[in-house]
Protein backbone atom coordinates (compact mmCIF):
# COMPACT_ATOMS: atom_id res chain seq x y z
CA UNK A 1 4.89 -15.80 33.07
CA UNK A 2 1.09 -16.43 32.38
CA UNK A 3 -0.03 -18.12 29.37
CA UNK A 4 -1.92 -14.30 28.46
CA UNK A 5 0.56 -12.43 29.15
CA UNK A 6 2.70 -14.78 26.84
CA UNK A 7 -0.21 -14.85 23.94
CA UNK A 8 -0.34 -10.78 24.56
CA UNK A 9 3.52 -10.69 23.89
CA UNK A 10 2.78 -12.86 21.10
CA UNK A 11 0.46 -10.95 19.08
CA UNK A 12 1.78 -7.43 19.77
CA UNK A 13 5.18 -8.92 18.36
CA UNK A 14 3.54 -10.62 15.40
CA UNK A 15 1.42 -6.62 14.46
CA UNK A 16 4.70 -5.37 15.21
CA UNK A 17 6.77 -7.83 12.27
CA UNK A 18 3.87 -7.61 9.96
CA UNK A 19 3.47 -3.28 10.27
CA UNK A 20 7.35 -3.39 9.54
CA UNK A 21 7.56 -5.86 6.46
CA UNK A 22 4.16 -3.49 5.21
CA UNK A 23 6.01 -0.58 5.42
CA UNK A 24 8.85 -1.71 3.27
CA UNK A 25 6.55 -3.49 0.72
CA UNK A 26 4.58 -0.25 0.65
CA UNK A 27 7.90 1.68 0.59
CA UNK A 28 9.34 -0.23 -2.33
CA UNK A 29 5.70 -0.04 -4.81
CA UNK A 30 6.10 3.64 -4.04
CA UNK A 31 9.49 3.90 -5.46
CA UNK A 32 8.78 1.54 -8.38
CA UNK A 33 5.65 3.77 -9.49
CA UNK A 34 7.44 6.66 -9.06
CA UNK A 35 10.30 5.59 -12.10
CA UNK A 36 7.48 5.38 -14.71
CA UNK A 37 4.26 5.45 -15.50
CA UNK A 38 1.96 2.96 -16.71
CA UNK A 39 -1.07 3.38 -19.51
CA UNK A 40 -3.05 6.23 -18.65
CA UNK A 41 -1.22 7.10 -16.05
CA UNK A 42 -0.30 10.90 -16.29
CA UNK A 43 3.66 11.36 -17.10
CA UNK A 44 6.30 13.62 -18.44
CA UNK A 45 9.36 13.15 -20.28
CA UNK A 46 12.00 14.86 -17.64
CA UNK A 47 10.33 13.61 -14.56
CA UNK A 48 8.32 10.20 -15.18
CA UNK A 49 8.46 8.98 -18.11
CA UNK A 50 6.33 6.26 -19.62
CA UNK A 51 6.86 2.79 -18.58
CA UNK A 52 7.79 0.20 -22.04
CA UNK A 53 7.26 3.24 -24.39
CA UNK A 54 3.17 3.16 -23.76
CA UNK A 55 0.85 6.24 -24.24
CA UNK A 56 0.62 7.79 -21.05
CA UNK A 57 -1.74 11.02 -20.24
CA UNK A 58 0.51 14.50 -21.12
């Protein structure tokens, strides 16, 4: 195999891991700002409630 065929598998694989562990990270802030919400953040009592008991926008 030629060295750029072996640096093209290289950096497709590499966008390829990095895109993946993104989506997860991205996946699990989503999650975590959809449990509460933070100062002046807009929130509800049934649905998100304020994060640490902190004034939140009704």
């Amino acid at each position: 195999m030629s060295p750029k065929v072996q640096v093209l598998l290289l950096v497709v694989g590499l966008i390829t891991f990095l895109a993946v562990h993104a989506e997860e990270e991205l996946s699990e802030t989503e999650e975590s700002e959809r449990s509460c919400a933070n100062e002046y953040q807009s929130c509800n009592w049934t649905n998100r409630p304020c994060c640490d008991n902190i004034s939140c926008v009704l």
